[in-house]
N, C-alpha and C. Protein backbone atom coordinates (compact mmCIF):
# COMPACT_ATOMS: atom_id res chain seq x y z
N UNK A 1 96.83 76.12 122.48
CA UNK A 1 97.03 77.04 121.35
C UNK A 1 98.51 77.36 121.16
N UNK A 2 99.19 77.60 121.96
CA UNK A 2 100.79 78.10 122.39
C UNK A 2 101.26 76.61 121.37
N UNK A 3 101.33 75.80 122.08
CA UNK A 3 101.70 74.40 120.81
C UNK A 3 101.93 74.22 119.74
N UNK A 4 100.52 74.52 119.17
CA UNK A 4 100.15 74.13 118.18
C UNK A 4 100.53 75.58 117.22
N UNK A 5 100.92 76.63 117.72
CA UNK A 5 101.47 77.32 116.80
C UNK A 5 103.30 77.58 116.90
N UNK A 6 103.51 76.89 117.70
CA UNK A 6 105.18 76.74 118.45
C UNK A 6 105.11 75.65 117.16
N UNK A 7 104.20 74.74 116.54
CA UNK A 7 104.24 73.65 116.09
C UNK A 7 104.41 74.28 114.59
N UNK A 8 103.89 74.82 114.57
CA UNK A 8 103.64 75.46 113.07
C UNK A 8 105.12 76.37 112.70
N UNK A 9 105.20 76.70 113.83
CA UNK A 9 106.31 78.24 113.17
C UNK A 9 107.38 76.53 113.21
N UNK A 10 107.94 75.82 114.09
CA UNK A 10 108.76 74.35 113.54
C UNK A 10 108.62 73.86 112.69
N UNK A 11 107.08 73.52 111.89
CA UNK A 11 107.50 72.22 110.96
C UNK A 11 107.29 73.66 109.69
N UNK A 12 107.57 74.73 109.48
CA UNK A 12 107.37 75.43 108.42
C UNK A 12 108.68 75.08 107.89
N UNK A 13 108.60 74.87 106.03
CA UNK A 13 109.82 74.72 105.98
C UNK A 13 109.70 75.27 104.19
N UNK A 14 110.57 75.87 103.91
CA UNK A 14 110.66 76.72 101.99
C UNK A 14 110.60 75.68 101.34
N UNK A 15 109.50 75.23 101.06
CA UNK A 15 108.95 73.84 99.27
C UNK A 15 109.81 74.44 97.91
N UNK A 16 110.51 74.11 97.27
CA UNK A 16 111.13 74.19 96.13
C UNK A 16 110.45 73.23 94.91
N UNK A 17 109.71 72.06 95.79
CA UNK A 17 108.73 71.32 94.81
C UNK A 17 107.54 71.00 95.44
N UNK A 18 106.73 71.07 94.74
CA UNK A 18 105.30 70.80 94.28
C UNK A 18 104.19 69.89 93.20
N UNK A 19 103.67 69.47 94.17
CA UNK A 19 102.73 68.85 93.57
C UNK A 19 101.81 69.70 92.14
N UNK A 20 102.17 68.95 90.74
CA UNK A 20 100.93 69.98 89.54
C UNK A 20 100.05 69.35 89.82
N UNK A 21 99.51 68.26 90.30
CA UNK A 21 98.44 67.97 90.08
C UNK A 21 96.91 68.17 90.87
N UNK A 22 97.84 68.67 92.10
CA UNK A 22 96.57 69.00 93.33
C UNK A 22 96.54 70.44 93.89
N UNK A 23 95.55 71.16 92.68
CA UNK A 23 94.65 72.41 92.84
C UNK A 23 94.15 72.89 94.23
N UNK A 24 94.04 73.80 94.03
CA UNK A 24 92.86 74.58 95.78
C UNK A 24 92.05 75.14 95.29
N UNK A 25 90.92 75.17 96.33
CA UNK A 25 89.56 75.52 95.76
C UNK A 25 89.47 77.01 95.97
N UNK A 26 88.37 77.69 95.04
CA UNK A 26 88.58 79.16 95.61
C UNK A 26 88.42 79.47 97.28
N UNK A 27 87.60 78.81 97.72
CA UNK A 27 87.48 79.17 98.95
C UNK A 27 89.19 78.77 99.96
N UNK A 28 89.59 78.02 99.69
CA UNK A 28 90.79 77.92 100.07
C UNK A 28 91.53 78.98 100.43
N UNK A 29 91.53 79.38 98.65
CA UNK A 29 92.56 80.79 98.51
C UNK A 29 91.92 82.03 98.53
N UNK A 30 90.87 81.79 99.02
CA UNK A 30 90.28 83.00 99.77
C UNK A 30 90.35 83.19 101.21
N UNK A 31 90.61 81.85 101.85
CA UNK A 31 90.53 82.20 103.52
C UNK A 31 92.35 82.22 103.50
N UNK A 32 93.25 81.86 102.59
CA UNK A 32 94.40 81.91 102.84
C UNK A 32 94.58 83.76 102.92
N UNK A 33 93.75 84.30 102.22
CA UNK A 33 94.27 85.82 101.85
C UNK A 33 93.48 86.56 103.26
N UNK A 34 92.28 86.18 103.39
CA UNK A 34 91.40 86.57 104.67
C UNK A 34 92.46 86.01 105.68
N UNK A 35 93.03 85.10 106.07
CA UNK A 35 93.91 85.09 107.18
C UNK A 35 95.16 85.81 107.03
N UNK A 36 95.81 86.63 105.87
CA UNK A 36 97.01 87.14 106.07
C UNK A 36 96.55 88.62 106.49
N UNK A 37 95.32 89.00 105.90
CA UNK A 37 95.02 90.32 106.20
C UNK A 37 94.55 90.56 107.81
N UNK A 38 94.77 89.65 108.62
CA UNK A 38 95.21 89.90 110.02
C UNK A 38 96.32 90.31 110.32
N UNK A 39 97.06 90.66 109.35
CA UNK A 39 98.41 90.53 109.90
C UNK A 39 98.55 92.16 110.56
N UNK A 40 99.54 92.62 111.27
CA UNK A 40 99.64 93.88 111.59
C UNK A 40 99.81 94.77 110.76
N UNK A 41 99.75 96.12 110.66
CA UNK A 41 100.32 97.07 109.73
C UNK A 41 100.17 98.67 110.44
N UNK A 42 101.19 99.45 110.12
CA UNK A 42 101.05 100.55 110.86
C UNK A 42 100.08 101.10 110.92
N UNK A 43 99.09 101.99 111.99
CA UNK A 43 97.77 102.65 112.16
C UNK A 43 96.69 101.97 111.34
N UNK A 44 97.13 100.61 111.21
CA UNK A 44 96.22 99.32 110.55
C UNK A 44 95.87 99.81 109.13
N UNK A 45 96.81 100.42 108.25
CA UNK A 45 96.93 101.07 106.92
C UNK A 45 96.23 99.82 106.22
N UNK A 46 96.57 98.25 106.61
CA UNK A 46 96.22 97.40 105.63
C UNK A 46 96.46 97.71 104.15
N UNK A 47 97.59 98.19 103.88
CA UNK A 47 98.64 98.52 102.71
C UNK A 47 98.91 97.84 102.03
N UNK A 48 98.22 96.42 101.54
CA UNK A 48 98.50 95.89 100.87
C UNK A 48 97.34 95.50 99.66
N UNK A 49 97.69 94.27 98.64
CA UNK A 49 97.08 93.95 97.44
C UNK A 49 97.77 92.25 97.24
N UNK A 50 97.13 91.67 97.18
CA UNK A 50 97.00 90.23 96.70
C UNK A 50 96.56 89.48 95.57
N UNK A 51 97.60 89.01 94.71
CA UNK A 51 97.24 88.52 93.09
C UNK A 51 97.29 87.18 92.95
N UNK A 52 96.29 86.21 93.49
CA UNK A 52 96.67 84.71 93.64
C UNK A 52 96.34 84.19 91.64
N UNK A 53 98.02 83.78 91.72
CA UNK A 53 98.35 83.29 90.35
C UNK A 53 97.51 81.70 90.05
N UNK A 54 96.94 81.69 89.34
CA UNK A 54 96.22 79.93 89.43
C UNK A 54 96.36 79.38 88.06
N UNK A 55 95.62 80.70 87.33
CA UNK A 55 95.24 79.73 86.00
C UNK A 55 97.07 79.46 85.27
N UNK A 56 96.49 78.47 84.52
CA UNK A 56 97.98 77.99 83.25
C UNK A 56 98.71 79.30 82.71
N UNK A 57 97.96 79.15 81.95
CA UNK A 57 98.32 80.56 81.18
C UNK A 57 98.99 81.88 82.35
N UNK A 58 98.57 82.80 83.20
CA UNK A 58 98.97 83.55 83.86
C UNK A 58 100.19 82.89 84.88
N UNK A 59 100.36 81.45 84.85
CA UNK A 59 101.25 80.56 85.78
C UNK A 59 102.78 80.88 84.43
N UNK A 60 102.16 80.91 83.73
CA UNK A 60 103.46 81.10 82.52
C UNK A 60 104.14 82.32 82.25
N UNK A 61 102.69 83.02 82.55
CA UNK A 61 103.79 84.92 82.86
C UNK A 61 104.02 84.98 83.80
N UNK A 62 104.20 84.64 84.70
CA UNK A 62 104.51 85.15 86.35
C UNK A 62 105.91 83.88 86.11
N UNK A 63 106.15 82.79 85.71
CA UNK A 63 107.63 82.10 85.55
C UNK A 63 108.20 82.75 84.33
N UNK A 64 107.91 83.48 83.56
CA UNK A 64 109.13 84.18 82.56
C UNK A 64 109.52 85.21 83.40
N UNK A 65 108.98 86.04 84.25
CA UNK A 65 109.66 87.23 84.56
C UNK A 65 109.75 86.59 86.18
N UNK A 66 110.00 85.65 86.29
CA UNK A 66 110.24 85.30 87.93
C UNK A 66 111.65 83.95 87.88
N UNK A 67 112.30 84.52 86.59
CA UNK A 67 113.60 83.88 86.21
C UNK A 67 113.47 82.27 85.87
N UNK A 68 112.08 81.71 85.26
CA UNK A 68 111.64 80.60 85.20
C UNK A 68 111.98 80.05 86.04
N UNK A 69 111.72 80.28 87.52
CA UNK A 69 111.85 78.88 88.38
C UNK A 69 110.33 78.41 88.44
N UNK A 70 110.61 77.16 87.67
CA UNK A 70 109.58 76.18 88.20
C UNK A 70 108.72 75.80 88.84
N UNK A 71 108.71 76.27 90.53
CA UNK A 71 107.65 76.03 91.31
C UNK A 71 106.79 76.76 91.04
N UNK A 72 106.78 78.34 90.08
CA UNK A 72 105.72 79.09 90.15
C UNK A 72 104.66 77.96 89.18
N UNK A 73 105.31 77.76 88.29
CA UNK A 73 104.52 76.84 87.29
C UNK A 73 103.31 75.65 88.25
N UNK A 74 104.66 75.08 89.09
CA UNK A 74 104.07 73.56 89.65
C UNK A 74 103.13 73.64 90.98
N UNK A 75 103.42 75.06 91.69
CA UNK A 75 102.57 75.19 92.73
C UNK A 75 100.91 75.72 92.41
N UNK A 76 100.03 75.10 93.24
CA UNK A 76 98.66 75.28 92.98
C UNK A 76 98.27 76.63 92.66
N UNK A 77 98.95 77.44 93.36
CA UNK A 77 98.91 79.42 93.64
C UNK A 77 100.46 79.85 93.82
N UNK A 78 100.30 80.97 93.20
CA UNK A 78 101.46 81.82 93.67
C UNK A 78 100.97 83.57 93.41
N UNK A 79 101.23 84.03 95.07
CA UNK A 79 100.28 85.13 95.59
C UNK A 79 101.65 85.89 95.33
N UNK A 80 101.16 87.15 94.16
CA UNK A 80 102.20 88.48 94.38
C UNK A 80 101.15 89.48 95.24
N UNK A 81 102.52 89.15 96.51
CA UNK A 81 102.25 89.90 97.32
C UNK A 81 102.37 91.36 97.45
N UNK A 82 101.97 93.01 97.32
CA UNK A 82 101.92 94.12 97.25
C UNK A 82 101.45 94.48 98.11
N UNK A 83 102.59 95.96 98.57
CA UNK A 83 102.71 96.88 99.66
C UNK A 83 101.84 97.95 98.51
N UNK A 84 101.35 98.84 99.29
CA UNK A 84 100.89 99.84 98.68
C UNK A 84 101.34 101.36 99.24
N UNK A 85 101.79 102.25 98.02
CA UNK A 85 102.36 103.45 98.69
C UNK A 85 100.84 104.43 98.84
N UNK A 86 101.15 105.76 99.17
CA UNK A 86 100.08 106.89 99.61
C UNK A 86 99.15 106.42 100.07
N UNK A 87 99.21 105.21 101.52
CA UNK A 87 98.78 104.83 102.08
C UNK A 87 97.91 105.71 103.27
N UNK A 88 97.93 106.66 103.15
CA UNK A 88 97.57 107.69 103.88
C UNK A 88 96.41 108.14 103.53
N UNK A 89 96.44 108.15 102.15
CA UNK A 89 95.00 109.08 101.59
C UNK A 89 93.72 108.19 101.49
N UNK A 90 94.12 106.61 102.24
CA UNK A 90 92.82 105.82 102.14
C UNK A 90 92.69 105.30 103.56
N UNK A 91 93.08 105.96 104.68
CA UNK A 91 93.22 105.76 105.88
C UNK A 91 91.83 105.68 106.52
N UNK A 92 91.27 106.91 106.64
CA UNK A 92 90.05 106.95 106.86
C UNK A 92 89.17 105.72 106.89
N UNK A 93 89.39 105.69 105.24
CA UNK A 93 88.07 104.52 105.01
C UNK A 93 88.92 102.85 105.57
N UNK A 94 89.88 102.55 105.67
CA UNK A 94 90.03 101.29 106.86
C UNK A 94 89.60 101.52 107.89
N UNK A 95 89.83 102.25 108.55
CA UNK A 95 89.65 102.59 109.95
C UNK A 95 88.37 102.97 110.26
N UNK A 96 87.33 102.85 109.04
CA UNK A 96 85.69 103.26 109.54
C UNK A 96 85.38 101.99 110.18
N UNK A 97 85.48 100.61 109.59
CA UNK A 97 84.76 99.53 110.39
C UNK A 97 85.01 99.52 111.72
N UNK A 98 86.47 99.91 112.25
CA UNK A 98 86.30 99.41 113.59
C UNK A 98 85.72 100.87 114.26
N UNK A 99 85.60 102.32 113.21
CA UNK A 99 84.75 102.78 114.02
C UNK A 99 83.28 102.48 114.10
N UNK A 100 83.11 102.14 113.07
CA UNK A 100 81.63 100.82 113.86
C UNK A 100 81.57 99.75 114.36
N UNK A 101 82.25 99.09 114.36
CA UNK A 101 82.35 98.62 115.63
C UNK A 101 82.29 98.75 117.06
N UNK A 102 83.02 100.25 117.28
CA UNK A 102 82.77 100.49 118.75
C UNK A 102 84.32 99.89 119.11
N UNK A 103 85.02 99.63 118.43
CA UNK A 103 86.40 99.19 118.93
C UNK A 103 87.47 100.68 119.00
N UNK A 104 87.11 101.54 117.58
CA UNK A 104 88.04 102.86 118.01
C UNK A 104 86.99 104.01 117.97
N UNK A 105 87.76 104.97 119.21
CA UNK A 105 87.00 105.93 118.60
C UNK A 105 87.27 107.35 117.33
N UNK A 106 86.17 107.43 117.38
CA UNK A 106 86.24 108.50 116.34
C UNK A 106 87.54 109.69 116.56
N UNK A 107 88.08 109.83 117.60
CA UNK A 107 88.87 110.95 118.28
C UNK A 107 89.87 110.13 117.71
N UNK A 108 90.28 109.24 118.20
CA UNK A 108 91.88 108.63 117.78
C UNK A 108 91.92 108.59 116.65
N UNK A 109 91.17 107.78 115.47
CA UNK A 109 91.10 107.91 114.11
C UNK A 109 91.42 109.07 113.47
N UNK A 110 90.81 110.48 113.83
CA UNK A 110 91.26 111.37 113.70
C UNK A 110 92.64 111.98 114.18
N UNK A 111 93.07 111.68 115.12
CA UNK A 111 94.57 111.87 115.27
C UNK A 111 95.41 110.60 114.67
N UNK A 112 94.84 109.65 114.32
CA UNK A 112 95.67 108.92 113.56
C UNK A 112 96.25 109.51 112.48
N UNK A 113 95.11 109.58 111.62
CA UNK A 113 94.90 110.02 110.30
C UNK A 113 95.65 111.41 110.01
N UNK A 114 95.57 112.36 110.69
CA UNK A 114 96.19 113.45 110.90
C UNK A 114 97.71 112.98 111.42
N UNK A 115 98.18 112.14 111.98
CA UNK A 115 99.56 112.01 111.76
C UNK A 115 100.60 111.13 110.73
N UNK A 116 99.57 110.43 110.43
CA UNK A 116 100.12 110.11 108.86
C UNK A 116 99.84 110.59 107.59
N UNK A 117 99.06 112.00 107.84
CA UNK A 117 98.76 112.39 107.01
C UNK A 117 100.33 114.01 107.35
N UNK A 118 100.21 113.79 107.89
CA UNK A 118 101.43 115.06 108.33
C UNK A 118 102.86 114.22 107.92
N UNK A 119 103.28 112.60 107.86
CA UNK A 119 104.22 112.33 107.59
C UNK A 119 104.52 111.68 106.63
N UNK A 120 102.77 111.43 105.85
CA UNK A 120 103.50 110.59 104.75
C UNK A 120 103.90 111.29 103.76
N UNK A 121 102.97 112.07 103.25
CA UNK A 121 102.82 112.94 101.46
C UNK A 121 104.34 113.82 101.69
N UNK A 122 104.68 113.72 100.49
CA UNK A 122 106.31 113.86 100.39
C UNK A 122 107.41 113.49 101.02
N UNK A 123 106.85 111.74 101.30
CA UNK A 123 108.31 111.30 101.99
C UNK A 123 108.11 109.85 101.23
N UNK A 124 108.46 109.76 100.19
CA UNK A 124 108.31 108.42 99.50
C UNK A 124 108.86 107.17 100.16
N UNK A 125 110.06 107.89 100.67
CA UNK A 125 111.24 106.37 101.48
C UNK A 125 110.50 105.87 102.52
N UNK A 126 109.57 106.56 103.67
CA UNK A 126 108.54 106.17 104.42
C UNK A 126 107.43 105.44 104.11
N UNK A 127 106.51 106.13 102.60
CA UNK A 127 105.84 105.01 102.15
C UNK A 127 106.35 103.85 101.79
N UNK A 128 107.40 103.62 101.29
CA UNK A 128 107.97 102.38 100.37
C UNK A 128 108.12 101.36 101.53
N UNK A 129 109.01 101.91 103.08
CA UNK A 129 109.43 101.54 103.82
C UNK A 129 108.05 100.95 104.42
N UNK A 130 106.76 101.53 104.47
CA UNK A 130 105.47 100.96 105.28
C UNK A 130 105.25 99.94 104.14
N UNK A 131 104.61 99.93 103.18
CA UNK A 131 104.61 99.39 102.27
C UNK A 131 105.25 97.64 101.92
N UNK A 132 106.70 98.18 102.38
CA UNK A 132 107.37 96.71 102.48
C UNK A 132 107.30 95.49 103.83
N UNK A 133 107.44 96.41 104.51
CA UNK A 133 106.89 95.83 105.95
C UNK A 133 105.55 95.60 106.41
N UNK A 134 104.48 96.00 105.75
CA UNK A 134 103.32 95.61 105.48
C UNK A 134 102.81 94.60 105.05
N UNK A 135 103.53 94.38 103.22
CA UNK A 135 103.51 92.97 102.70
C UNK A 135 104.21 92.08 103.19
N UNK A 136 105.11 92.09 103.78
CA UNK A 136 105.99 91.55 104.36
C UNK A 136 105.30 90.61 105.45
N UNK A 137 104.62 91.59 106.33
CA UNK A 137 104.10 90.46 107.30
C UNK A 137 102.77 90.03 106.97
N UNK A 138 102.39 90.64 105.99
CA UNK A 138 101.34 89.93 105.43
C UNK A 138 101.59 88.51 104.72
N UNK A 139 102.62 87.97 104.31
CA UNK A 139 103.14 87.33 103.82
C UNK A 139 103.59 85.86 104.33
N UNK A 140 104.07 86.24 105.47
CA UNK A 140 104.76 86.11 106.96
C UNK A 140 103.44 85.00 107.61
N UNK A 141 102.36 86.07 107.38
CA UNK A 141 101.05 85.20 108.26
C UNK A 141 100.34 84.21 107.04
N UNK A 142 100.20 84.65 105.52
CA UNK A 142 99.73 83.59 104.72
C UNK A 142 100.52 82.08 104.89
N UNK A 143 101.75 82.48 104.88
CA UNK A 143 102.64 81.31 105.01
C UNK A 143 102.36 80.51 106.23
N UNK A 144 101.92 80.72 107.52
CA UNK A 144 101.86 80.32 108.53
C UNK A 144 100.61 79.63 108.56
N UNK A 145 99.61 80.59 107.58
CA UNK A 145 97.94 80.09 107.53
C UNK A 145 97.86 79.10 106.44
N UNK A 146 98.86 78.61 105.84
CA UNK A 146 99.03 77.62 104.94
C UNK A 146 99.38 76.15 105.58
N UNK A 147 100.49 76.43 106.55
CA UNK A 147 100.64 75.25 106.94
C UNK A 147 99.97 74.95 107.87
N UNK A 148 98.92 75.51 108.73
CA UNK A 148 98.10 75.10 109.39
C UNK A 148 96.66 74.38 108.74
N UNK A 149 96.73 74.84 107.61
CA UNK A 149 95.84 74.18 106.37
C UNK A 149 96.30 72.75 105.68
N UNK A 150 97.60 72.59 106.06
CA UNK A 150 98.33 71.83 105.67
C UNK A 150 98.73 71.92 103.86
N UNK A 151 99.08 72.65 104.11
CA UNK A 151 99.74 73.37 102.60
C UNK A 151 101.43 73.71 102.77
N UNK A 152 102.31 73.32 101.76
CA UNK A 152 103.06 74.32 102.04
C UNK A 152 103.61 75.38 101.19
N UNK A 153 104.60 76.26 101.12
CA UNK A 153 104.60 77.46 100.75
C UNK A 153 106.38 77.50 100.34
N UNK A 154 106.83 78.70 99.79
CA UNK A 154 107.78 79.56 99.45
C UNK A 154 107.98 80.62 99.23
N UNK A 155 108.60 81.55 100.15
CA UNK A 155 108.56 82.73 100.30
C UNK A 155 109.59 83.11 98.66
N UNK A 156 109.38 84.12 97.74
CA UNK A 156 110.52 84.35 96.50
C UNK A 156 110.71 85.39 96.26
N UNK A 157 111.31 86.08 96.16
CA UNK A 157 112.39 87.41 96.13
C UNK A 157 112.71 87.48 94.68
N UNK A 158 113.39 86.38 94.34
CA UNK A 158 113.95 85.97 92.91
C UNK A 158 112.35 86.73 91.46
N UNK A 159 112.19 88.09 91.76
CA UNK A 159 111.90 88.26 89.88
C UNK A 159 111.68 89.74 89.81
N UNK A 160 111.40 89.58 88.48
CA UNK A 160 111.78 90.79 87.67
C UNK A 160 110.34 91.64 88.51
N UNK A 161 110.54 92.98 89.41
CA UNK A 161 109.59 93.58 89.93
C UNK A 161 108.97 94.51 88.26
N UNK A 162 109.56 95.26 87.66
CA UNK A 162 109.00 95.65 86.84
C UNK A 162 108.18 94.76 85.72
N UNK A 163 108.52 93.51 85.63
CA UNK A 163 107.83 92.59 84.73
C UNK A 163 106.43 92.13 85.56
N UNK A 164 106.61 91.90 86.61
CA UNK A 164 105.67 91.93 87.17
C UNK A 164 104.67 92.53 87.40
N UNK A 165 104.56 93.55 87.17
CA UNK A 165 104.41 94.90 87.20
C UNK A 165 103.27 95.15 85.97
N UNK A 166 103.79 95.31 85.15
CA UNK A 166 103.51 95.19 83.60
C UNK A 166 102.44 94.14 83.09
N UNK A 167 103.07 92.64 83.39
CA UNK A 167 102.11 91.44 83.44
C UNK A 167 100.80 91.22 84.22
N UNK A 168 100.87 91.71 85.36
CA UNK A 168 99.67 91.91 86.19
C UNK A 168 99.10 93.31 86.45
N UNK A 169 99.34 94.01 85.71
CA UNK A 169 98.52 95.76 85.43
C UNK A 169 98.64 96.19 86.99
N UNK A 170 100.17 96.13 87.03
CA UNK A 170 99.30 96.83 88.88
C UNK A 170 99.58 98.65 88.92
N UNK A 171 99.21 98.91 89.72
CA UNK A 171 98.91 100.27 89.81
C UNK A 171 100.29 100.98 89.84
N UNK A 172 100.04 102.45 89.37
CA UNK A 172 101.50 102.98 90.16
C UNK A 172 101.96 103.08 91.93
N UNK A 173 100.86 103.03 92.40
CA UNK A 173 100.95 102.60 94.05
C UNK A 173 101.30 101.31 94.61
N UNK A 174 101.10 100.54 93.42
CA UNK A 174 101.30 98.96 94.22
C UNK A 174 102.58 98.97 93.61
N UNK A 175 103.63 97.95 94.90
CA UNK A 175 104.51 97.61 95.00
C UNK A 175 105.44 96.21 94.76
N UNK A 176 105.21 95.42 94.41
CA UNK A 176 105.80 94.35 94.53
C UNK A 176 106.32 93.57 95.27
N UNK A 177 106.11 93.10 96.04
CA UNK A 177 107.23 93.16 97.49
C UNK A 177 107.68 91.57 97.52
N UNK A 178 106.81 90.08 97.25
CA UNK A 178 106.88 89.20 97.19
C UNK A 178 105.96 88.60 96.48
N UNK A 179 107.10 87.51 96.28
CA UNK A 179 105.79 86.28 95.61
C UNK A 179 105.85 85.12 96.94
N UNK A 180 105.01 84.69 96.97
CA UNK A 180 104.72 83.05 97.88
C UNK A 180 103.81 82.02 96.74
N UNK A 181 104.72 80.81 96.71
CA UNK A 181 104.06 79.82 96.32
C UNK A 181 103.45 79.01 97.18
N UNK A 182 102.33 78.31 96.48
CA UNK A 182 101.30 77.74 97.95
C UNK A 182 100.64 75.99 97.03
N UNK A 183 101.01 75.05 97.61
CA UNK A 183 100.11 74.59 97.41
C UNK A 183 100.79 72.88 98.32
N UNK A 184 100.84 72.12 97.14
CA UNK A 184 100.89 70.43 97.99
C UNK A 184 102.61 69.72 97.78
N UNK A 185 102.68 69.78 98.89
CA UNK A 185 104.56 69.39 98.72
C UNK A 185 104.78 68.34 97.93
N UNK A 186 105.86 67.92 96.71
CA UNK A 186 106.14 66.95 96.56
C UNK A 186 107.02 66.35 96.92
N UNK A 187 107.99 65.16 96.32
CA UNK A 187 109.08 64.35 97.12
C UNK A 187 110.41 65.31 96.82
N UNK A 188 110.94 64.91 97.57
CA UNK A 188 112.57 65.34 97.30
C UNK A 188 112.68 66.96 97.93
N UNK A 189 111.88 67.64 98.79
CA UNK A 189 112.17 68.64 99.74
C UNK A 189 113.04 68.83 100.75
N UNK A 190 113.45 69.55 101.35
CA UNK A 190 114.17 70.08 102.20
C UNK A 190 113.27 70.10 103.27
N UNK A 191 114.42 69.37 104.39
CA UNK A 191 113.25 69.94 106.08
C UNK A 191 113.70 71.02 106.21
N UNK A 192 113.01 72.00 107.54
CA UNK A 192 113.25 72.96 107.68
C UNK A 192 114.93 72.92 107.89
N UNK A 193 115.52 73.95 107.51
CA UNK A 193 117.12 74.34 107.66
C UNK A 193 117.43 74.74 108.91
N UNK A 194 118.44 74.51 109.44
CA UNK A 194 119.30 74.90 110.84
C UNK A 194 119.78 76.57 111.06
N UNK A 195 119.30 76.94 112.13
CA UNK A 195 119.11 77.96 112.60
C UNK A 195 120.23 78.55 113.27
N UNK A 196 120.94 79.53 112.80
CA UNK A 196 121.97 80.41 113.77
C UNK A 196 121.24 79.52 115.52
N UNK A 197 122.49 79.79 116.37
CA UNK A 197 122.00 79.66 117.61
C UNK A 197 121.48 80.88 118.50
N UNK A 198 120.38 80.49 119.00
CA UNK A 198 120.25 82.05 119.92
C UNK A 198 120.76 83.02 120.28
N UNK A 199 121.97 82.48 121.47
CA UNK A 199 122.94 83.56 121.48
C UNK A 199 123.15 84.35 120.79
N UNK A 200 123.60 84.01 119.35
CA UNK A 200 124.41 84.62 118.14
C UNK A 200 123.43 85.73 117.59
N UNK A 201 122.21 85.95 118.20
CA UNK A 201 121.51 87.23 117.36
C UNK A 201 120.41 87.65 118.63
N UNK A 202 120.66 87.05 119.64
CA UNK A 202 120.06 88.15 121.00
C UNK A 202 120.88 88.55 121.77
N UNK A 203 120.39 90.02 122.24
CA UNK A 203 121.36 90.55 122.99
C UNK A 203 120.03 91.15 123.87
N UNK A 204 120.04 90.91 125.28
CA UNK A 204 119.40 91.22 126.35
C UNK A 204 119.93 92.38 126.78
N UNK A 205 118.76 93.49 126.74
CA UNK A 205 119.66 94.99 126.81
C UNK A 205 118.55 95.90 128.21
């Protein structure tokens, strides 16, 4: 297992082109979104929202306000990824399954809940801040659950958050945080890029 994901986080590499012609099935881009929502998130807020872009038409609003780059067009999906703020006031109800489960108990949940409920409401820079780091590694793990699917991906920063916004009706709570394009590499890509050296960004303390 150690390998084969040592293998994955290596051959991951940012697609700038894509295949138009080879689609994913819903179930695809349903276990791609079911595997990111493993990802961690504080007191397991699961703070996020997922908009997998497919059809033509919606592939054309998401490249006007994403500075027309192209791959959104040419890739099979492109997931706007969203952090969600007042993440607090829906705490509870995540955290019921694993209290059925028998994984938490009811006592901690309640002191969970009670401490993000004591730090979130009136501290916006905290929500925004969970929020981003939420989608973030939610993002982080789709990308990873792609190329183990053998898909690949692009993490994009590059667009208009308020157009986005607007075009896909999202809430005043949802955030914007990324787009990832997902689908079948075409020719003329980039291998993965060369990496600062270790040294240069660990410091053993």
């Amino acid at each position: 297992m150690q390998s084969t994901i040592t293998s994955l986080i290596e051959s991951r590499a940012s697609v700038n082109h894509f295949d138009p012609g080879r689609p994913l099935t819903d179930g695809q881009i349903t276990e791609l979104v079911r595997l990111a929502t493993l990802a961690p998130s504080a007191y397991n807020f699961q703070n996020w929202k997922f908009i997998a872009v497919r059809a033509q038409a919606a592939k054309e609003r998401l490249k006007g306000v994403a500075y027309h780059q192209q791959k959104v067009a040419d890739a099979a999906v492109t997931f706007v990824i969203c952090g969600t703020l007042a993440a607090h006031e829906g705490l509870s109800k995540a955290l019921q399954p694993s209290v059925d489960a028998g994984i938490l108990p009811q006592p901690v949940v309640d002191s969970w809940v009670a401490m993000a409920s004591g730090a979130h409401p009136g501290n916006p820079q905290l929500q925004r801040d969970e929020a981003v780091r939420s989608a973030s590694l939610a993002a982080m793990t789709l990308m990873l659950a792609a190329e183990g699917m053998g898909l690949a991906s692009c993490p994009m920063s590059g667009f208009d958050a308020e157009g986005v916004a607007r075009e896909f009706n999202l809430g005043s709570n949802d955030v914007p945080v990324m787009l990832v394009t997902v689908g079948y590499a075409a020719q003329d890509n980039w291998p993965p890029k060369r990496r600062k050296p270790v040294r240069e960004v660990l410091e053993l303390a």
